[in-house]
N, C-alpha and C. Protein backbone atom coordinates (compact mmCIF):
# COMPACT_ATOMS: atom_id res chain seq x y z
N UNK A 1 76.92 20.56 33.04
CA UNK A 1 76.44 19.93 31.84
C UNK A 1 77.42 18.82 31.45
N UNK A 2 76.98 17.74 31.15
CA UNK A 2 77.33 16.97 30.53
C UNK A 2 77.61 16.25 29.13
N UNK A 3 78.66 16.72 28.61
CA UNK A 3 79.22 16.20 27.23
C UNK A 3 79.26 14.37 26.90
N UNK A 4 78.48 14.07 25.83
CA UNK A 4 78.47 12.64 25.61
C UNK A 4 79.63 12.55 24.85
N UNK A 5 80.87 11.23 24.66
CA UNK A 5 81.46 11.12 23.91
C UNK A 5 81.05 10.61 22.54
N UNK A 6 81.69 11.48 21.74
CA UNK A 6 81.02 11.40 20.50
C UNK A 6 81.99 9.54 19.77
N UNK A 7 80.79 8.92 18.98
CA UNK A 7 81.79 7.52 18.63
C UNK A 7 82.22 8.12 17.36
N UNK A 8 83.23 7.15 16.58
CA UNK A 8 84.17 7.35 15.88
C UNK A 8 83.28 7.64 14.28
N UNK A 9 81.78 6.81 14.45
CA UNK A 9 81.16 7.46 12.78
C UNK A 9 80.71 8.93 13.21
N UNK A 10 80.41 9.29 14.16
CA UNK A 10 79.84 10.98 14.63
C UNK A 10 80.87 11.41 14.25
N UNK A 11 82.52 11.35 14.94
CA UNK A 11 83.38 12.09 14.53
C UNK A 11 83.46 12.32 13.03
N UNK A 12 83.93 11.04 12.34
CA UNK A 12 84.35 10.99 10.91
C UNK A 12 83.10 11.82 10.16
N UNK A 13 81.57 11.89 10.04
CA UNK A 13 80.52 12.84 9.55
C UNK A 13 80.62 14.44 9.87
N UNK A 14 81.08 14.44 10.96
CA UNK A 14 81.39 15.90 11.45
C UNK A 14 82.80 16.10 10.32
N UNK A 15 83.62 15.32 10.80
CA UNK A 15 85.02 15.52 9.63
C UNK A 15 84.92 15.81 8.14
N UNK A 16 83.44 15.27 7.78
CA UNK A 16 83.41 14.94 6.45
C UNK A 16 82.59 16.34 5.74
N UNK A 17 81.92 16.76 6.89
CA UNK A 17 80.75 17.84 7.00
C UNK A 17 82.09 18.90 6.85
N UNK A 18 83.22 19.12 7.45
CA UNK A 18 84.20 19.93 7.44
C UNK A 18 84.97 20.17 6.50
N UNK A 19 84.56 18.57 5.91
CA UNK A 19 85.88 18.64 4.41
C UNK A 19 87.45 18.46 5.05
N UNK A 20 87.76 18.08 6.48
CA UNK A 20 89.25 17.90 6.89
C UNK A 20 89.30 16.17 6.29
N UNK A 21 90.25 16.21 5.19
CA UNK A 21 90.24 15.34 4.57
C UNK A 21 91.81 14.91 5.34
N UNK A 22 92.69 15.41 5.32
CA UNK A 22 93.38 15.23 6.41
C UNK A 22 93.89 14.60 7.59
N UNK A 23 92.52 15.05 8.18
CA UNK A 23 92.16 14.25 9.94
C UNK A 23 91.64 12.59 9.28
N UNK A 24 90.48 12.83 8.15
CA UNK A 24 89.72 11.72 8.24
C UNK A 24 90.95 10.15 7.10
N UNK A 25 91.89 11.04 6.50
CA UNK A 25 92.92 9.97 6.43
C UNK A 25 93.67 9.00 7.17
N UNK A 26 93.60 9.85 8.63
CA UNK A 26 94.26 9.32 9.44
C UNK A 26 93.55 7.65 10.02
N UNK A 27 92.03 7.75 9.38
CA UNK A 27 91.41 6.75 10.07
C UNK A 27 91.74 5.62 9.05
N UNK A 28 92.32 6.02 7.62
CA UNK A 28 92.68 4.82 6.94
C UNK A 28 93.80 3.87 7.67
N UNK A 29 94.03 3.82 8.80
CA UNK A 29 94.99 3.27 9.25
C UNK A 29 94.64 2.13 10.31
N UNK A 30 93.00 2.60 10.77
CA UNK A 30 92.77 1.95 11.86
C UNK A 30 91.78 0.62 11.18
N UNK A 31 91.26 -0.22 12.60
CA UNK A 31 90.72 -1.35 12.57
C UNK A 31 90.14 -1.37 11.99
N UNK A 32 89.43 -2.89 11.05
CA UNK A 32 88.36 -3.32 9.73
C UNK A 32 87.35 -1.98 10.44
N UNK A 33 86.90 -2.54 11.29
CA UNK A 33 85.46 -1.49 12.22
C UNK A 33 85.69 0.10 11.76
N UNK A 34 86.81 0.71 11.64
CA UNK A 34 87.41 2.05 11.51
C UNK A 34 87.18 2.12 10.36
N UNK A 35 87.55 1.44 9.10
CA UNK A 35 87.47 1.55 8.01
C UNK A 35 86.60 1.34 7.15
N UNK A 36 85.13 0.61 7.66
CA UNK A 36 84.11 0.29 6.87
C UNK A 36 82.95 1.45 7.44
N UNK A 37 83.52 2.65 9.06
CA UNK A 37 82.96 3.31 9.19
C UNK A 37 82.98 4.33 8.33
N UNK A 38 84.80 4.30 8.05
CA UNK A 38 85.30 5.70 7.34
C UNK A 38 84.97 5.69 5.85
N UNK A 39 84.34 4.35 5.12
CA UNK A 39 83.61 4.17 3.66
C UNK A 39 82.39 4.31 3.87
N UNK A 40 81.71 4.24 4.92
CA UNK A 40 80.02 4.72 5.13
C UNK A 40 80.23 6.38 5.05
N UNK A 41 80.70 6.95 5.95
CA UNK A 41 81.37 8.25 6.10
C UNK A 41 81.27 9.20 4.85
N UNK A 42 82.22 8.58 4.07
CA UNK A 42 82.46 9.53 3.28
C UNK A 42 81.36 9.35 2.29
N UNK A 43 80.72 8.57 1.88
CA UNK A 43 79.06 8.57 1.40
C UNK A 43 78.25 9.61 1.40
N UNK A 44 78.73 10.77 2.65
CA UNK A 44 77.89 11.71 2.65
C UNK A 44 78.39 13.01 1.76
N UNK A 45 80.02 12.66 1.70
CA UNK A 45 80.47 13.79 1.00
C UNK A 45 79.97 14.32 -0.97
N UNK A 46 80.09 15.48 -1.01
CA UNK A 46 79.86 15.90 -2.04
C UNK A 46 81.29 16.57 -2.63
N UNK A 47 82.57 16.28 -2.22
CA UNK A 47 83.12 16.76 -2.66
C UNK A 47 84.65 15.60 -3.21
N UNK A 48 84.96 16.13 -4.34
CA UNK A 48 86.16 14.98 -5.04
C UNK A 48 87.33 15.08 -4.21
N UNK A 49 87.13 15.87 -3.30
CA UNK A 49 88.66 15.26 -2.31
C UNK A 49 88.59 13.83 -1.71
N UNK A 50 87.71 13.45 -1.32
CA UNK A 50 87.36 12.25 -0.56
C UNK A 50 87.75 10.98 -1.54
N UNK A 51 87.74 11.08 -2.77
CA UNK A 51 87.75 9.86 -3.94
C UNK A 51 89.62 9.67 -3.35
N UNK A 52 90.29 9.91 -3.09
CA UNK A 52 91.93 10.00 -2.70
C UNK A 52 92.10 8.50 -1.44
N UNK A 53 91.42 9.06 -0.66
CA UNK A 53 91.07 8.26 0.72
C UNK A 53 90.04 7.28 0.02
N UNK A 54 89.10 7.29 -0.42
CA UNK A 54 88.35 5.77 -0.73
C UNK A 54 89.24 4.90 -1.51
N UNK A 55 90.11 5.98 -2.48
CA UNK A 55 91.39 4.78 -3.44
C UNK A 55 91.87 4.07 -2.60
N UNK A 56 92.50 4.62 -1.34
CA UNK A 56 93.69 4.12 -0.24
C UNK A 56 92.73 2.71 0.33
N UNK A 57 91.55 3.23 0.62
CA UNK A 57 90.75 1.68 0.93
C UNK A 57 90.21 0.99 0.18
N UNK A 58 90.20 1.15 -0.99
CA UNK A 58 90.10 0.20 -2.00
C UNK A 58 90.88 -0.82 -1.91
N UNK A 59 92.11 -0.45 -1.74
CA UNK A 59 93.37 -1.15 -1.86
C UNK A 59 94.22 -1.85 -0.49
N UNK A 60 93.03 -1.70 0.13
CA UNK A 60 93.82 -2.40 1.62
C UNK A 60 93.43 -3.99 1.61
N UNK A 61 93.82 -4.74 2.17
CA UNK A 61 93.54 -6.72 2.72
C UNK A 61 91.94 -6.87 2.72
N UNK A 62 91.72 -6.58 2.72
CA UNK A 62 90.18 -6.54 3.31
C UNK A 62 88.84 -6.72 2.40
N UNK A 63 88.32 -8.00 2.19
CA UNK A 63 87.62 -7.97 1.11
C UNK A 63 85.86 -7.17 1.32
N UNK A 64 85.56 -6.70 3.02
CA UNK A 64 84.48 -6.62 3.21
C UNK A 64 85.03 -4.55 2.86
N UNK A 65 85.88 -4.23 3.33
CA UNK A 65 86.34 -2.99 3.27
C UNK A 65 86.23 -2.92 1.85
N UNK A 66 86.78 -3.44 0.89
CA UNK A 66 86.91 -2.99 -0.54
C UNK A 66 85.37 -3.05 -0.91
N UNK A 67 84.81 -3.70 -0.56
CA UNK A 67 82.93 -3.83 -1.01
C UNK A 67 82.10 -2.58 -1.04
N UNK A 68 82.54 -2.48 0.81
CA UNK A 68 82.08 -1.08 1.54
C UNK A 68 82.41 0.52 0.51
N UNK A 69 83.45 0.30 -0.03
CA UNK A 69 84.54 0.83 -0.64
C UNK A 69 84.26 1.10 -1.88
N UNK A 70 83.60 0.57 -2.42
CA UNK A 70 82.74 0.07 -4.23
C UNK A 70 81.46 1.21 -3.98
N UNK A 71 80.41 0.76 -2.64
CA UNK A 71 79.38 0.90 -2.73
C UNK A 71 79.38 2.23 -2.54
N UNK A 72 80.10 3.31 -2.20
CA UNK A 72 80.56 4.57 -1.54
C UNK A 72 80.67 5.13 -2.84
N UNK A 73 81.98 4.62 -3.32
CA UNK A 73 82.52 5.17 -5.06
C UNK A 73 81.16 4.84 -5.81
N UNK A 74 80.40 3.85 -5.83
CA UNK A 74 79.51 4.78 -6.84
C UNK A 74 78.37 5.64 -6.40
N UNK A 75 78.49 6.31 -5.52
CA UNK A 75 77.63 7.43 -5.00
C UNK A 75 78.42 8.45 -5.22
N UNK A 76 79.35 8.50 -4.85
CA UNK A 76 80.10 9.59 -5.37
C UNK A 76 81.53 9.89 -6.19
N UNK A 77 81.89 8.54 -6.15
CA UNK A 77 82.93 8.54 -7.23
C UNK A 77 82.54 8.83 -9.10
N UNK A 78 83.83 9.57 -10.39
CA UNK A 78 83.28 9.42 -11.11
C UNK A 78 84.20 8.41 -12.28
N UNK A 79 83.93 8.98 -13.40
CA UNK A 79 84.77 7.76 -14.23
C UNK A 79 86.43 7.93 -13.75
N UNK A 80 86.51 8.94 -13.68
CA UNK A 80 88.10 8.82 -12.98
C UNK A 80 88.89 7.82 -12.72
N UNK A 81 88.08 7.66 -12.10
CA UNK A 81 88.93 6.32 -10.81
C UNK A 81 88.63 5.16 -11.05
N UNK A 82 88.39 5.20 -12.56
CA UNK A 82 87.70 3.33 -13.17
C UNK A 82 89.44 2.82 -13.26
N UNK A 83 90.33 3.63 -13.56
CA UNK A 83 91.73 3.13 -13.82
C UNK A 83 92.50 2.50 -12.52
N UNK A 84 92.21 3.57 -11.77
CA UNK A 84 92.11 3.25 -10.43
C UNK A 84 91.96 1.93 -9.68
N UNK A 85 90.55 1.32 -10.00
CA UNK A 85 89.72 0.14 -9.71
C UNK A 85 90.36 -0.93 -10.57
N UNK A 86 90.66 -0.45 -12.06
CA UNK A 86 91.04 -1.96 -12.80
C UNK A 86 92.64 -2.14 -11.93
N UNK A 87 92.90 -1.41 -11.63
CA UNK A 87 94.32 -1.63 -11.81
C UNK A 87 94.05 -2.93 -9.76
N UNK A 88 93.44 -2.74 -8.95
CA UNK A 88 92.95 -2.85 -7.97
C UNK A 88 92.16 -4.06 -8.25
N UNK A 89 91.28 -4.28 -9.64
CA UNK A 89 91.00 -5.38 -9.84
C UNK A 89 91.73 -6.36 -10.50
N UNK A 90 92.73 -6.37 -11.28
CA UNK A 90 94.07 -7.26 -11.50
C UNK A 90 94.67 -7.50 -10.59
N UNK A 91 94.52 -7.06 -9.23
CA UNK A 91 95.41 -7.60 -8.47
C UNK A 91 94.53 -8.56 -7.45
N UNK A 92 92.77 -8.81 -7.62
CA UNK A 92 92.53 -9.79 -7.10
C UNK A 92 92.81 -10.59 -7.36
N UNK A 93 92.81 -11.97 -6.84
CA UNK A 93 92.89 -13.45 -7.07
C UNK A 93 91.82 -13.73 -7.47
N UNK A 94 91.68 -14.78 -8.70
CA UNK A 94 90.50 -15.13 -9.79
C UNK A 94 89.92 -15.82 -8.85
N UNK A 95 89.66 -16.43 -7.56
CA UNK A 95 89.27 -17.25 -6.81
C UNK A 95 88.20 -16.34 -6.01
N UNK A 96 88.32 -14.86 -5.96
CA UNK A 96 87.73 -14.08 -5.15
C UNK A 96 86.38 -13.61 -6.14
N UNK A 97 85.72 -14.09 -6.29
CA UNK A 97 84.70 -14.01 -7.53
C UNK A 97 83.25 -13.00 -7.10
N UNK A 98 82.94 -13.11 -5.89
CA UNK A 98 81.85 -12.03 -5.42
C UNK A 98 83.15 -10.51 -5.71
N UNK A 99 84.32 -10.36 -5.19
CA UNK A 99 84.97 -9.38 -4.91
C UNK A 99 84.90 -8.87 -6.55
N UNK A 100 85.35 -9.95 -7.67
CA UNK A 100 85.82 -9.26 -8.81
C UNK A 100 84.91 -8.74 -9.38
N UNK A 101 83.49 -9.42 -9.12
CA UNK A 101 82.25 -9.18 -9.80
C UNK A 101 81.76 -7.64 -9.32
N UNK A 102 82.02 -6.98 -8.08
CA UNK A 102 82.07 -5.80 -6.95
C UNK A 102 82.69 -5.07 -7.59
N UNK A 103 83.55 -5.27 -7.76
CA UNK A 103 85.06 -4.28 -8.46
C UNK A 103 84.46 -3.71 -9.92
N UNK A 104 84.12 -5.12 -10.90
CA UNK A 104 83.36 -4.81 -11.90
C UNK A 104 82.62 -4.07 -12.53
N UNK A 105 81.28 -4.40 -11.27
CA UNK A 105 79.92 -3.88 -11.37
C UNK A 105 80.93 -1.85 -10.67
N UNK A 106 81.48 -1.40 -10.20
CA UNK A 106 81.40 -0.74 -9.80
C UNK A 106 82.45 0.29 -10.68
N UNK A 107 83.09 -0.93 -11.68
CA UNK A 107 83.88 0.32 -12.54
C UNK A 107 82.93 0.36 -14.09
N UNK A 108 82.06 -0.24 -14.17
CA UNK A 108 80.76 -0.26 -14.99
C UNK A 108 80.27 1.10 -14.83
N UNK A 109 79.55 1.12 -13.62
CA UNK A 109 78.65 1.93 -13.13
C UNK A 109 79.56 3.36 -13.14
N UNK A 110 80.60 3.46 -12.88
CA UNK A 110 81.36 4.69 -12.88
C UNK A 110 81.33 4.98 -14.35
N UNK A 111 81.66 3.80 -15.76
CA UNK A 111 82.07 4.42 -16.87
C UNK A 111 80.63 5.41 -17.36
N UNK A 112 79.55 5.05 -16.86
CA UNK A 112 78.51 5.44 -17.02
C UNK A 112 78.57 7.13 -16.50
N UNK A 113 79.30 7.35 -15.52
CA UNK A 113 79.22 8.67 -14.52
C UNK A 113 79.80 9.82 -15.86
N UNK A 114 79.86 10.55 -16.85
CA UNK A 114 80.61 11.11 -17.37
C UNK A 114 79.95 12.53 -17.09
């Protein structure tokens, strides 16, 4: 029998299905591709460990990752982490105007989560 290799979003859903929050930190480290998998990913979770690891990519270089990153937190992020986000949105550059408006709309939508 033959085992298919599983790709890196199968792994991270299986990870996420497990709750090894752990293992799936480790992917905050890897390529844009790694990290906009590992913010689709955790989309599926139902549990507030995961909001820890979406902070960490909130906050990385990456303006398509932080988007990915928004759209995740408000599925399952709650008002919590609006402090979180402002503090993440002061540190954009006023020039980044789709990003701040993202950041915005997404600590809006959280104050709403109570």
């Amino acid at each position: 029998m033959f085992f298919s290799k599983k790709t890196p979003e199968e792994k991270m859903s299986k990870m996420v299905s497990r709750r090894d929050w752990i293992g799936l930190s480790q992917y905050v480290y890897g390529d844009k591709e790694t990290k906009l998998a590992l913010a689709k990913a955790l989309a599926g979770s139902n549990d507030n460990s995961c909001i820890d690891i979406l902070l960490r990519l909130a906050d990385v270089d990456d303006d398509d990752v932080k988007v990915a990153t928004c759209e995740t937190l408000r599925k399952v992020g709650t008002d919590h982490v609006t402090a979180d986000l402002q503090q993440i949105l002061l540190k954009t550059p006023q020039d980044k105007v789709a990003l701040r408006e993202e950041l915005s709309n997404t600590i809006q939508e959280l104050h709403k989560k109570k």
